[in-house]
C-alpha atoms as a PDB file:
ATOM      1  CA  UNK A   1     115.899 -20.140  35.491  1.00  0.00           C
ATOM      2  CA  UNK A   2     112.700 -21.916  35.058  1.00  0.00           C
ATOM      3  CA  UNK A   3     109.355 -19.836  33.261  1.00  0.00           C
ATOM      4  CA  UNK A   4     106.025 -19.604  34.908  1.00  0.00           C
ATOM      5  CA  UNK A   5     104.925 -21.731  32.230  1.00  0.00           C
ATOM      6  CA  UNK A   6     107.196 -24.720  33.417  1.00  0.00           C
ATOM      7  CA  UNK A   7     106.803 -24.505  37.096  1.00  0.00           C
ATOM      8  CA  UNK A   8     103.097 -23.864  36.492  1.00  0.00           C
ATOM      9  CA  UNK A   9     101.801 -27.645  35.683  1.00  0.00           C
ATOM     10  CA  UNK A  10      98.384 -28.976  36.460  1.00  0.00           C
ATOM     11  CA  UNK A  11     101.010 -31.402  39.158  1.00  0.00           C
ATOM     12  CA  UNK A  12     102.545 -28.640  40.945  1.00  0.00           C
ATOM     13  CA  UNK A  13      99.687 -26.724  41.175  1.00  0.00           C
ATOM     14  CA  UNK A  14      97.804 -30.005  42.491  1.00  0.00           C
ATOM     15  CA  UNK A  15     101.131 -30.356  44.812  1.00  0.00           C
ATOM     16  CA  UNK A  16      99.634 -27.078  46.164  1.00  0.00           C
ATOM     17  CA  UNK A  17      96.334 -27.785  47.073  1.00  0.00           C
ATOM     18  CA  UNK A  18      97.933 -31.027  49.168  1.00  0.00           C
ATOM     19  CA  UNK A  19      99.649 -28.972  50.735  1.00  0.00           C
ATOM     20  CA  UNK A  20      97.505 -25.834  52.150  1.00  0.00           C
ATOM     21  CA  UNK A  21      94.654 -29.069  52.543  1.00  0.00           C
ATOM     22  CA  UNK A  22      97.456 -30.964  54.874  1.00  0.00           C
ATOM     23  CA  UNK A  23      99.031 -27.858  56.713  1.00  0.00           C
ATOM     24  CA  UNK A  24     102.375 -28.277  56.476  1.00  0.00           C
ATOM     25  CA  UNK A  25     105.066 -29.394  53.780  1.00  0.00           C
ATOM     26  CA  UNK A  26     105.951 -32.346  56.307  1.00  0.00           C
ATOM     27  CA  UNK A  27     102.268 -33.912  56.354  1.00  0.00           C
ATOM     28  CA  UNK A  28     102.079 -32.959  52.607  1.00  0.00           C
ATOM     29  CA  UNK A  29     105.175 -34.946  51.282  1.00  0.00           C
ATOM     30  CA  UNK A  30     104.206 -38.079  53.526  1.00  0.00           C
ATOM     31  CA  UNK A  31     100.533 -37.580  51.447  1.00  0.00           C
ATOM     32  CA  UNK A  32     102.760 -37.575  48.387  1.00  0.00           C
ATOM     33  CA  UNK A  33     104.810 -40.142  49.253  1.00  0.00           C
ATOM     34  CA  UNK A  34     108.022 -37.723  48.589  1.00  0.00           C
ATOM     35  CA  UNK A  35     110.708 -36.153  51.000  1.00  0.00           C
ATOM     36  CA  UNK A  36     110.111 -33.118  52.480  1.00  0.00           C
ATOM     37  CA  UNK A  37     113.390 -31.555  50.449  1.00  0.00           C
ATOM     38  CA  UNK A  38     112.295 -32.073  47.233  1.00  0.00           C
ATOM     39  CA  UNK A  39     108.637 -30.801  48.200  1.00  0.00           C
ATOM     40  CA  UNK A  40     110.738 -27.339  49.257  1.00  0.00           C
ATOM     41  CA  UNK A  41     112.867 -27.504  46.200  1.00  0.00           C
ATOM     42  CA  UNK A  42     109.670 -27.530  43.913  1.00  0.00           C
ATOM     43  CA  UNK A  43     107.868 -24.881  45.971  1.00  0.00           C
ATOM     44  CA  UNK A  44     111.031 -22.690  45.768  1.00  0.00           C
ATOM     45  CA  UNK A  45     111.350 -23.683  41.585  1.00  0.00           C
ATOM     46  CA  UNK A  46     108.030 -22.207  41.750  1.00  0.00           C
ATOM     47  CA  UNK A  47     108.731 -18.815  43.672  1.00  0.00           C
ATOM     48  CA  UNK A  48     111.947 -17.876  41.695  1.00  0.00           C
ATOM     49  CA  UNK A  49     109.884 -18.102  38.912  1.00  0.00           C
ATOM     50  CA  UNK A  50     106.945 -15.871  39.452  1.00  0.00           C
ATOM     51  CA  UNK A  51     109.771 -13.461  41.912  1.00  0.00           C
ATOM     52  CA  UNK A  52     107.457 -13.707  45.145  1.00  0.00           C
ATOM     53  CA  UNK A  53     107.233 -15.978  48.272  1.00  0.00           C
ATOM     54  CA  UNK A  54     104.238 -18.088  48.440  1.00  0.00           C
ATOM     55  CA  UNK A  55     104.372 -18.788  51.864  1.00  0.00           C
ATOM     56  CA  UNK A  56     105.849 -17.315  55.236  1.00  0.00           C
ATOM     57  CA  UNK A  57     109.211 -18.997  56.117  1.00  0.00           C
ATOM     58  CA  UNK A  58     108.521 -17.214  59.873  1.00  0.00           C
ATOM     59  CA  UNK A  59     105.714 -20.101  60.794  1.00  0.00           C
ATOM     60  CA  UNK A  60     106.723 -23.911  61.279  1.00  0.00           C
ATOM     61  CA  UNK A  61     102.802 -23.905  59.639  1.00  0.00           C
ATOM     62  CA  UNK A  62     102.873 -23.652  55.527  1.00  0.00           C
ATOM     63  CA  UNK A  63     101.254 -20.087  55.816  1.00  0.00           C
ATOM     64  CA  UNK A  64     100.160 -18.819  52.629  1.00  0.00           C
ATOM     65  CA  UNK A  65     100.765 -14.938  51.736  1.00  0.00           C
ATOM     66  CA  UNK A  66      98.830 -13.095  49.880  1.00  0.00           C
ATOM     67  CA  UNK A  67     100.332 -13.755  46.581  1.00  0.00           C
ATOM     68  CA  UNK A  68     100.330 -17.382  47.660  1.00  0.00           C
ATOM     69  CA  UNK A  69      96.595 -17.432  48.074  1.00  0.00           C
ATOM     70  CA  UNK A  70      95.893 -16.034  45.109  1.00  0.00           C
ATOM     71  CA  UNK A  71      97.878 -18.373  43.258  1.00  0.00           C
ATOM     72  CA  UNK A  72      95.786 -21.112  45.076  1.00  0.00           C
ATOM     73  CA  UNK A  73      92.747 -19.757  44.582  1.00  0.00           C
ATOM     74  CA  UNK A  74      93.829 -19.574  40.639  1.00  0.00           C
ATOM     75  CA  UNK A  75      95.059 -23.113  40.775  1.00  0.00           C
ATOM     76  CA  UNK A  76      91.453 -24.275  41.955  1.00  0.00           C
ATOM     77  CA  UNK A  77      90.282 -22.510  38.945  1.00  0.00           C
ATOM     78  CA  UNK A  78      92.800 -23.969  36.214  1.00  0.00           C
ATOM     79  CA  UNK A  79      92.896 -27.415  37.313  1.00  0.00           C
ATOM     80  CA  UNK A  80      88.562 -27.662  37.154  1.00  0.00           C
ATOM     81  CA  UNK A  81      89.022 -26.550  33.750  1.00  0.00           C
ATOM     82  CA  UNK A  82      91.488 -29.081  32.538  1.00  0.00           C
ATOM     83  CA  UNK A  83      89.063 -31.201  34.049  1.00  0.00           C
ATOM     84  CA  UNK A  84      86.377 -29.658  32.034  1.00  0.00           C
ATOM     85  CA  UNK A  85      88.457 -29.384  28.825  1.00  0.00           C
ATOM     86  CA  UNK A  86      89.105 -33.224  29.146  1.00  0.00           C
ATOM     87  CA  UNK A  87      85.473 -33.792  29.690  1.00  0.00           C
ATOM     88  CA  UNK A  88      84.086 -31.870  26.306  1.00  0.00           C
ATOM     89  CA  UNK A  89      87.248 -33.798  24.258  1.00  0.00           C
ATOM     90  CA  UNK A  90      86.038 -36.834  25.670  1.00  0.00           C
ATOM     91  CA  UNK A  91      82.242 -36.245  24.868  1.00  0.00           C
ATOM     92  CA  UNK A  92      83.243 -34.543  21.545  1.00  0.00           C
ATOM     93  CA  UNK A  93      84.426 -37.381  20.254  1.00  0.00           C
ATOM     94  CA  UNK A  94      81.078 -38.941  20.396  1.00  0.00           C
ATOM     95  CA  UNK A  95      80.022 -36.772  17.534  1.00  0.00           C
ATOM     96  CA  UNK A  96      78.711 -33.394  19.334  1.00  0.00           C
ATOM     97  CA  UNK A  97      80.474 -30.193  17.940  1.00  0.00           C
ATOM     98  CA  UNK A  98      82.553 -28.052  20.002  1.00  0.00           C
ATOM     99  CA  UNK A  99      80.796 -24.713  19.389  1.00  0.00           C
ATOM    100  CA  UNK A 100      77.326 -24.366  16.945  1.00  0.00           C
ATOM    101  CA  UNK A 101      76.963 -20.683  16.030  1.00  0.00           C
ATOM    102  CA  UNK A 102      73.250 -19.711  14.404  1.00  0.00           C
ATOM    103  CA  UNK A 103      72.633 -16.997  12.430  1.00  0.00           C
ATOM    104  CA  UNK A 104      69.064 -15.234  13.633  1.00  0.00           C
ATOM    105  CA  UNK A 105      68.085 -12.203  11.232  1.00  0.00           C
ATOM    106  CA  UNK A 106      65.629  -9.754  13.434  1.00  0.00           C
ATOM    107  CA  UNK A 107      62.570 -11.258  11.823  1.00  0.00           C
ATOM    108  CA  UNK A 108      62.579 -13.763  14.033  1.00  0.00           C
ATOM    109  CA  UNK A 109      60.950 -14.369  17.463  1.00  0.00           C
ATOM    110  CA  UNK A 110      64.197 -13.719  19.852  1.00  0.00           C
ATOM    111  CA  UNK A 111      61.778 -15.568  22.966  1.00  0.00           C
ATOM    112  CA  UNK A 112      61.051 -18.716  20.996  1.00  0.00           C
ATOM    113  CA  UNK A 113      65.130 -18.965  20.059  1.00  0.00           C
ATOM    114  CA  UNK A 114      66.314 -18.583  23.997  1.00  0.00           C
ATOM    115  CA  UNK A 115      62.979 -21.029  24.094  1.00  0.00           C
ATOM    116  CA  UNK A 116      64.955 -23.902  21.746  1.00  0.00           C
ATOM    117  CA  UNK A 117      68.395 -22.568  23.267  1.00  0.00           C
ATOM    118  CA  UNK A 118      67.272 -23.707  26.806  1.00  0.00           C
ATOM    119  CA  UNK A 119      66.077 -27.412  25.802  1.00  0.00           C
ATOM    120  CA  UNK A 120      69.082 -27.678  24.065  1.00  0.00           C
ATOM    121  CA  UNK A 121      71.110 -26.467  27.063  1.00  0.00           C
ATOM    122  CA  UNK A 122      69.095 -28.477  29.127  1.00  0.00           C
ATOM    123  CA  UNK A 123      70.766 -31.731  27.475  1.00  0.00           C
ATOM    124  CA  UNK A 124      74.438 -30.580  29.117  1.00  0.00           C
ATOM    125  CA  UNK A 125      75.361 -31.373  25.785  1.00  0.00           C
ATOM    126  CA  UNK A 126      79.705 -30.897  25.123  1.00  0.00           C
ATOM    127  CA  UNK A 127      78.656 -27.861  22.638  1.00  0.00           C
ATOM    128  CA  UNK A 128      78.555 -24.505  22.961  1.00  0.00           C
ATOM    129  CA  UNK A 129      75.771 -22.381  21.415  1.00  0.00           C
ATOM    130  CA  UNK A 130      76.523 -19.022  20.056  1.00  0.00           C
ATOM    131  CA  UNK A 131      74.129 -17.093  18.483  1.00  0.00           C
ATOM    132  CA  UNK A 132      74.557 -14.062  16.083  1.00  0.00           C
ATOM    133  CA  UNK A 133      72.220 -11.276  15.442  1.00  0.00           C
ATOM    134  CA  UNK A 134      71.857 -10.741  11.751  1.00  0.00           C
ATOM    135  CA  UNK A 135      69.702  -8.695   9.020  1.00  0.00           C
ATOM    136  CA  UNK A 136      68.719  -9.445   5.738  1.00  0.00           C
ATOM    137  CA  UNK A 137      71.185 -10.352   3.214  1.00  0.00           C
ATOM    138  CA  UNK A 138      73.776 -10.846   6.626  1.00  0.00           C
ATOM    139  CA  UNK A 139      72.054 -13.598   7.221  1.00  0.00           C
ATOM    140  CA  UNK A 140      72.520 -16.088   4.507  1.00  0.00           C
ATOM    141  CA  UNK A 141      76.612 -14.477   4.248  1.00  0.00           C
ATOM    142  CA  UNK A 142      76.706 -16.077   8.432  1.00  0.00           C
ATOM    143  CA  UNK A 143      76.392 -18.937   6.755  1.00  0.00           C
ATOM    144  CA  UNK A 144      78.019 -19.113   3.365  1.00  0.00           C
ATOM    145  CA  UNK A 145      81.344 -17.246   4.692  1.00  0.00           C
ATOM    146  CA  UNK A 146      81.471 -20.007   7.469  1.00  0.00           C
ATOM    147  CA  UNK A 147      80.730 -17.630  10.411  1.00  0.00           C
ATOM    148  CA  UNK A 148      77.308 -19.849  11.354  1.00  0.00           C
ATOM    149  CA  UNK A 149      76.181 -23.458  10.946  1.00  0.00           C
ATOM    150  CA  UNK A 150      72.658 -22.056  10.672  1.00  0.00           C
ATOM    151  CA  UNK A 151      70.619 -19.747   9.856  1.00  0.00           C
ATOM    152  CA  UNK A 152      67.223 -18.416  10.824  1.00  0.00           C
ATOM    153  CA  UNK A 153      65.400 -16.140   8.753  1.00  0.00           C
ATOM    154  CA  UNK A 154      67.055 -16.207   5.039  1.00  0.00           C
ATOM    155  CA  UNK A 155      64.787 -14.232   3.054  1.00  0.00           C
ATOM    156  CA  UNK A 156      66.990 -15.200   0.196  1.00  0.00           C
ATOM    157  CA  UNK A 157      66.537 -17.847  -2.919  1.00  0.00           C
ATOM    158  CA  UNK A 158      68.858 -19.962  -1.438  1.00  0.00           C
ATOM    159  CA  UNK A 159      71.164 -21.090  -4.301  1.00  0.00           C
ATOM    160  CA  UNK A 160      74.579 -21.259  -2.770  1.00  0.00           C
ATOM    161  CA  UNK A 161      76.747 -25.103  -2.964  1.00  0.00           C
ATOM    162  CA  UNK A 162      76.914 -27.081  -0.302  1.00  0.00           C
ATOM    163  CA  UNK A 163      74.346 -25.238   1.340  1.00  0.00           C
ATOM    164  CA  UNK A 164      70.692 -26.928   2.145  1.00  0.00           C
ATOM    165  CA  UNK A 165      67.393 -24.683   3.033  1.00  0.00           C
ATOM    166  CA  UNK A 166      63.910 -25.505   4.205  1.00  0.00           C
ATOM    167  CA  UNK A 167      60.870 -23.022   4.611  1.00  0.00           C
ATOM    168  CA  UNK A 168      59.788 -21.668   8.046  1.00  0.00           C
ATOM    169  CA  UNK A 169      56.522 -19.797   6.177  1.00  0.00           C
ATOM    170  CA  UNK A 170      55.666 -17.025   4.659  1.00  0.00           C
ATOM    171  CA  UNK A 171      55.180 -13.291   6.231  1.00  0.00           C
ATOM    172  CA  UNK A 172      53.278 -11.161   5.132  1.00  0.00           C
ATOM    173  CA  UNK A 173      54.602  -6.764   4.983  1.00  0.00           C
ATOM    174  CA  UNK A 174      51.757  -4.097   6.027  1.00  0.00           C
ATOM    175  CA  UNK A 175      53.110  -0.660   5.137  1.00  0.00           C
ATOM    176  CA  UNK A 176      52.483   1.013   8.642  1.00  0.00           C
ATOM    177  CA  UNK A 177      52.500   4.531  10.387  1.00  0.00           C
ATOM    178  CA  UNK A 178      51.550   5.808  13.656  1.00  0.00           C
ATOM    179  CA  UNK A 179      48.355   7.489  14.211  1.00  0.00           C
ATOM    180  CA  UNK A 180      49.923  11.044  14.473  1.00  0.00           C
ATOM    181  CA  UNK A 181      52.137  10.831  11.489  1.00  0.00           C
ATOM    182  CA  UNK A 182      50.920  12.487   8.387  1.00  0.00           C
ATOM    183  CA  UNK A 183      50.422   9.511   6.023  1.00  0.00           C
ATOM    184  CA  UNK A 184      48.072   8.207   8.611  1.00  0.00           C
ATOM    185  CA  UNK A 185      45.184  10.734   7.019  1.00  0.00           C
ATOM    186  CA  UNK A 186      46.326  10.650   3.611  1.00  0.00           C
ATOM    187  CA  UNK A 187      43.464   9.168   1.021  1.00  0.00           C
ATOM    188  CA  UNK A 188      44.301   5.704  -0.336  1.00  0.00           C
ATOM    189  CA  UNK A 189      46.014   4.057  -2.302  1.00  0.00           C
ATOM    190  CA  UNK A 190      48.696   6.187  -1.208  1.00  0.00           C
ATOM    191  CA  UNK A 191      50.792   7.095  -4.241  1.00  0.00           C
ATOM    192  CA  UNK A 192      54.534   6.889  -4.685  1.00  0.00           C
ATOM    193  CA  UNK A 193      54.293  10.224  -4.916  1.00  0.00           C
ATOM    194  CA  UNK A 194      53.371  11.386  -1.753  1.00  0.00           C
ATOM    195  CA  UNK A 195      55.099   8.541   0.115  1.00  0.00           C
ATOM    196  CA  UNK A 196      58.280  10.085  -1.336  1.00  0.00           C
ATOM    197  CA  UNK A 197      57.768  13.509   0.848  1.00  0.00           C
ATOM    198  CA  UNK A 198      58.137  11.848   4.326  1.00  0.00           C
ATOM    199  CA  UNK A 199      61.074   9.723   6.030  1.00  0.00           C
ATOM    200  CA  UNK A 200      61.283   6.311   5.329  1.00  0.00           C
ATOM    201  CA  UNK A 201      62.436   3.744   8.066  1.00  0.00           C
ATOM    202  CA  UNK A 202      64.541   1.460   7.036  1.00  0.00           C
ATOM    203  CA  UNK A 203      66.446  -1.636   8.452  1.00  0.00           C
ATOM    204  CA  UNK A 204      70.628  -1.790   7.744  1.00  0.00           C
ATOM    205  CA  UNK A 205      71.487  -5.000   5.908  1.00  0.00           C
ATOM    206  CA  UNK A 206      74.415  -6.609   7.763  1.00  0.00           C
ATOM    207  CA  UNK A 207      75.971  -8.151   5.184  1.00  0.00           C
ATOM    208  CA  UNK A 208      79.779  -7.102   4.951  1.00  0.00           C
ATOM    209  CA  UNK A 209      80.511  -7.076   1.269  1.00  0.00           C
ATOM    210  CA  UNK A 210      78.343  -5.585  -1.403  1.00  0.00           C
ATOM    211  CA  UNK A 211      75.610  -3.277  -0.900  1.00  0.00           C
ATOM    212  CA  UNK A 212      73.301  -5.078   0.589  1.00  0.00           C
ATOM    213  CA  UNK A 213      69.379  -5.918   0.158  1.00  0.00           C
ATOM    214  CA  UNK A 214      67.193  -2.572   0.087  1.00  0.00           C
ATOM    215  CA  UNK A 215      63.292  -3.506   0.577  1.00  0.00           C
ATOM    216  CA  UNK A 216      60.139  -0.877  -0.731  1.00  0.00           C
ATOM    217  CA  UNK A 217      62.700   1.925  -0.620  1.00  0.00           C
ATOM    218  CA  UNK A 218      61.582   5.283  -3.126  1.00  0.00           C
ATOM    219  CA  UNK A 219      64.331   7.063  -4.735  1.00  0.00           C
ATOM    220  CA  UNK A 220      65.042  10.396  -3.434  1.00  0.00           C
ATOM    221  CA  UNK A 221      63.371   9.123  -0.334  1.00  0.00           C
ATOM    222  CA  UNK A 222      64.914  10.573   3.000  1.00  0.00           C
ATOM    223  CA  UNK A 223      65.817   7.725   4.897  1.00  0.00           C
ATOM    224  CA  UNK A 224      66.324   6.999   8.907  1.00  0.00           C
ATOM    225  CA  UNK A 225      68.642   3.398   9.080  1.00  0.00           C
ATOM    226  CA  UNK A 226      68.295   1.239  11.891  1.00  0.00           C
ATOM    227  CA  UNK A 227      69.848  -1.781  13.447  1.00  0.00           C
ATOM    228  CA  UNK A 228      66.975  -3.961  13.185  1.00  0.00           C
ATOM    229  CA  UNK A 229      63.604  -4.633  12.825  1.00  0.00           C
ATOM    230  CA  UNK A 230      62.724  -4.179  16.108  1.00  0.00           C
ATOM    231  CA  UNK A 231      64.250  -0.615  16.053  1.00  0.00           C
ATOM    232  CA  UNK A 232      62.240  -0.167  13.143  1.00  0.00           C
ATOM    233  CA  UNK A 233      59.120  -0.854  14.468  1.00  0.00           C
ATOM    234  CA  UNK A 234      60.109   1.554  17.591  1.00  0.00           C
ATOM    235  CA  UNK A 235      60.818   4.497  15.190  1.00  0.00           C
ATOM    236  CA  UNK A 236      57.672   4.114  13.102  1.00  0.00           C
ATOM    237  CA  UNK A 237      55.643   3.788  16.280  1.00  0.00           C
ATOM    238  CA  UNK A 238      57.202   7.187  17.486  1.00  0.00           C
ATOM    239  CA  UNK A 239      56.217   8.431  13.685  1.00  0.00           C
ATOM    240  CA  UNK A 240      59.823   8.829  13.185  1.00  0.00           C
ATOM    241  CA  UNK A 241      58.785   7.574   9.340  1.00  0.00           C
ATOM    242  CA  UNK A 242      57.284   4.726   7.877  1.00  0.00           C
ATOM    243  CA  UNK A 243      57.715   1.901   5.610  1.00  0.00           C
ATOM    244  CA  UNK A 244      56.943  -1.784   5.014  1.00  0.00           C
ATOM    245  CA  UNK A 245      57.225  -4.248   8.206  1.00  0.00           C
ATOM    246  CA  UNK A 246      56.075  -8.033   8.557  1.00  0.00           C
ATOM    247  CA  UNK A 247      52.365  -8.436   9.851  1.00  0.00           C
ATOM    248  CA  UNK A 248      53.417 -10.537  12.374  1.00  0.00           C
ATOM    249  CA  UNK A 249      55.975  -8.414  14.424  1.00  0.00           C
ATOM    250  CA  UNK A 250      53.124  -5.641  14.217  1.00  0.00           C
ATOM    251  CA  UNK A 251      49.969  -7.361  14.324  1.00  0.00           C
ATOM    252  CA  UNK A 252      49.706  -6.359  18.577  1.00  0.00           C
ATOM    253  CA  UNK A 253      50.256  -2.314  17.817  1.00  0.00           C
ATOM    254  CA  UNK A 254      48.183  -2.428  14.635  1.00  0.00           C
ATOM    255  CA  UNK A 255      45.135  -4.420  17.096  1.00  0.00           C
ATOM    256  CA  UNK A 256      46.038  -1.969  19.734  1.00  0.00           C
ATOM    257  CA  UNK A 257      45.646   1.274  17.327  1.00  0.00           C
ATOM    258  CA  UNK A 258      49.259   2.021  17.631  1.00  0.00           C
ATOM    259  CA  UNK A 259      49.882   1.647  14.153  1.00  0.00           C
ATOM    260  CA  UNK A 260      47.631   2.280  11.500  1.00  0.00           C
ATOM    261  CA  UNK A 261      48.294   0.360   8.131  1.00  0.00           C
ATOM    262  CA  UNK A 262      48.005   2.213   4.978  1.00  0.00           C
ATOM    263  CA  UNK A 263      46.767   0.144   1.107  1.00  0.00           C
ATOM    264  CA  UNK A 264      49.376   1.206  -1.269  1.00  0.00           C
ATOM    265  CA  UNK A 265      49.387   1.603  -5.154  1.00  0.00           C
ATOM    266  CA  UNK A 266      52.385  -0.712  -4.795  1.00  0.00           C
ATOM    267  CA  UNK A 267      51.502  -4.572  -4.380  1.00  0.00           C
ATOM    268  CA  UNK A 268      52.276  -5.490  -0.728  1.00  0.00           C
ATOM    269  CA  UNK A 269      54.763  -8.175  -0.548  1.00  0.00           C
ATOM    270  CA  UNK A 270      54.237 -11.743   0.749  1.00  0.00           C
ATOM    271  CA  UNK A 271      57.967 -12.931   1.413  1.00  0.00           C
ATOM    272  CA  UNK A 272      59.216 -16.778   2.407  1.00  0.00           C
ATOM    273  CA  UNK A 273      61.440 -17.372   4.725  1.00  0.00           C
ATOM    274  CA  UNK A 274      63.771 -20.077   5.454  1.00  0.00           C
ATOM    275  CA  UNK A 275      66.185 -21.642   7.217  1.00  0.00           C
ATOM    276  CA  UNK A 276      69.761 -23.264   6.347  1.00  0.00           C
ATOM    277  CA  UNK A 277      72.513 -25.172   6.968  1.00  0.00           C
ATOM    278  CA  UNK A 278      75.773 -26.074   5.442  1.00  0.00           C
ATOM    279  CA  UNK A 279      76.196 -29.699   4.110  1.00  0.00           C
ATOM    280  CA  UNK A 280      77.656 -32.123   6.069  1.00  0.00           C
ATOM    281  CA  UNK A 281      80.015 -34.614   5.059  1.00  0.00           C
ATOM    282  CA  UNK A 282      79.175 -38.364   4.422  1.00  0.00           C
ATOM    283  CA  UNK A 283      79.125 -39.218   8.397  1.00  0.00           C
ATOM    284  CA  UNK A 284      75.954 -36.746   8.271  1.00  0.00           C
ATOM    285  CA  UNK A 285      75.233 -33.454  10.390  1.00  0.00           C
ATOM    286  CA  UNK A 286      76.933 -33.394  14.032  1.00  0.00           C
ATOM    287  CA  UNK A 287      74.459 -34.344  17.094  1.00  0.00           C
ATOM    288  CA  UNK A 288      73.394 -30.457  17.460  1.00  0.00           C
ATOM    289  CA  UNK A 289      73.028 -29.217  14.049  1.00  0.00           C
ATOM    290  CA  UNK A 290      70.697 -32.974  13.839  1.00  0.00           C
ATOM    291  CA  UNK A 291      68.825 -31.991  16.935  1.00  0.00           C
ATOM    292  CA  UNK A 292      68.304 -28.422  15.808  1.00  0.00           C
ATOM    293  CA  UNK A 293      66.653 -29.347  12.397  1.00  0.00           C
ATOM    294  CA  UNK A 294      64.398 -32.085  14.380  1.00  0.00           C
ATOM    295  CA  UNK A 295      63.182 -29.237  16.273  1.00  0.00           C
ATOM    296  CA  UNK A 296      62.790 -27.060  13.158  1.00  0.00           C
ATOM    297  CA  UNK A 297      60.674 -29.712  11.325  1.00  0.00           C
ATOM    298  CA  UNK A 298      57.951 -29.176  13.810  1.00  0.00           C
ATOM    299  CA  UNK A 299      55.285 -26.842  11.771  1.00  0.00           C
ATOM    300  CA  UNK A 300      54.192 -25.584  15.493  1.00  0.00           C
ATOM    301  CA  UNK A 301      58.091 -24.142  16.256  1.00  0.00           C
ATOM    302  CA  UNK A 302      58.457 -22.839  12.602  1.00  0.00           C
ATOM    303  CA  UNK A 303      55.103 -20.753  12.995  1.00  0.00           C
ATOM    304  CA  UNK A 304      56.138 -19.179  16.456  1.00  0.00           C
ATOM    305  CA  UNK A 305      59.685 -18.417  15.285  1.00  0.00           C
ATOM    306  CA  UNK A 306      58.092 -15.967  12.757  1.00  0.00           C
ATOM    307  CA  UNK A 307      54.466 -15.381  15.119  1.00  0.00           C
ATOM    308  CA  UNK A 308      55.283 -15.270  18.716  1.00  0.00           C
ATOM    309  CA  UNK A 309      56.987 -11.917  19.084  1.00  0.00           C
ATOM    310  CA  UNK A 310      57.404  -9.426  22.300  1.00  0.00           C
ATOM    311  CA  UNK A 311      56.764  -5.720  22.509  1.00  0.00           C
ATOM    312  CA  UNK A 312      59.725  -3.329  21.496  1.00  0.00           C
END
């Protein structure tokens, strides 16, 4: 006996739709151009194979059941995605890749990224755009373990082969507490000291092997770990601890009093960030990683991806 996966072809199921579209199985083998035997014989290939009855023998009409509607309704859906598939192969092959995956750490802006995501989009390019929410030393791994074909936000030296970086700009870390919290008061420079007493709120690197980048961390130091920057700004704003976080994420709750930013004996730290890629072979970068970096080489887009940032 037959499979569901050889009665099931993108013909029969099209043999289907000529046939609820016609009415009957006589008016839909004359469409065809077949007799009206073998259009039974396939439609009966079809039932023994899936064990139901796709259409009430009781009516001289072809009168789906229920299981025979939902099998059309299914058919509709398989045979516009063939269609698809064919489409993206076709339009593939003119150099666009099938699926782009970007790296984004939690520095940067989330709105500006949908921003670039929906002009890209807007193209109805073949490619499909994943994006993958990263931290730290994460970020850069995305990329060098193949996982991304860019990355947004490497706070790394980039010195990996094959792999190519530019700078977005520098960002500047404020060491911040809310108004409430206890450091708030304290006399500055605030020593290492005292910093030491209170919870420190710090971001969880997402890299998968190692240990992972650990940034103005005291030893001893009790320690709340979030998910991201974001979260970490939400915890320190609650005065759930402090620590260091870029100027630029903060800048509206530090302006609005919500945050009060505290000189340390410590240098505050000015960090570049970049983005990167993965080399290309000699036929150069596929038609979205090219139209990505021509959007990145705009100074105005790499400012807001580190400036333009939404409340938590």
């Amino acid at each position: 006996m037959p499979s569901p996966r050889d009665v099931l072809t993108p013909d029969a199921l099209a043999m289907l739709q000529v046939i609820a579209a016609t009415g009957s199985f006589a008016a839909a083998a004359r469409s065809l151009g077949v007799v009206p035997s073998a259009l039974t014989y396939r439609v009966r290939q079809i039932e023994d194979a899936l064990d139901v009855l796709l259409y009430d023998r009781s009516s001289r009409q072809a009168r789906l059941t229920e299981a025979g509607a939902e099998l059309l309704k299914e058919a509709a859906r398989l045979l516009e995605e063939i269609d698809a598939v064919a489409n993206r192969v076709k339009r593939v092959s003119t150099g666009w890749e099938p699926q782009f995956t970007i790296a984004v750490d939690s520095i940067i802006s989330k709105t500006i990224v949908m921003e670039l995501c929906e002009s890209f989009l807007a193209q109805q390019p073949p490619t499909r755009i994943k994006l993958r929410d990263e931290t730290l030393s994460g970020t850069l791994e995305a990329l060098t373990s193949g996982q991304a074909d860019l990355a947004l936000g490497v706070a790394d030296v980039v010195n990996h082969a094959g792999i190519h970086s530019k700078a977005l700009g520098d960002v500047r870390f404020v060491y911040a507490v809310a108004p409430h919290h206890p450091l708030a008061a304290a006399p500055e420079p605030l020593k290492d000291e005292l910093v030491r007493q209170y919870r420190a709120v710090a971001v969880a690197d997402t890299i998968s092997r190692g240990n992972g980048m650990t940034i103005g961390l005291l030893g001893g130091q009790d320690v709340f770990t979030v998910a991201n920057m974001q979260a970490k700004l939400e915890a320190q704003l609650r005065g759930m601890g402090s620590g260091f976080v870029p100027e630029c994420m903060a800048r509206v709750y530090i302006e609005a009093g919500q945050l009060v930013v505290k000189k340390m004996e410590r240098v505050q730290r000015v960090v570049r960030i970049n983005y990167a890629w993965r080399s290309t072979p000699k036929a150069g970068p596929g038609r979205a990683l090219a139209w990505w970096l021509q959007q990145l080489e705009s100074p105005t887009t790499r400012l807001a991806l580190l400036e333009r940032h939404r409340g938590v």
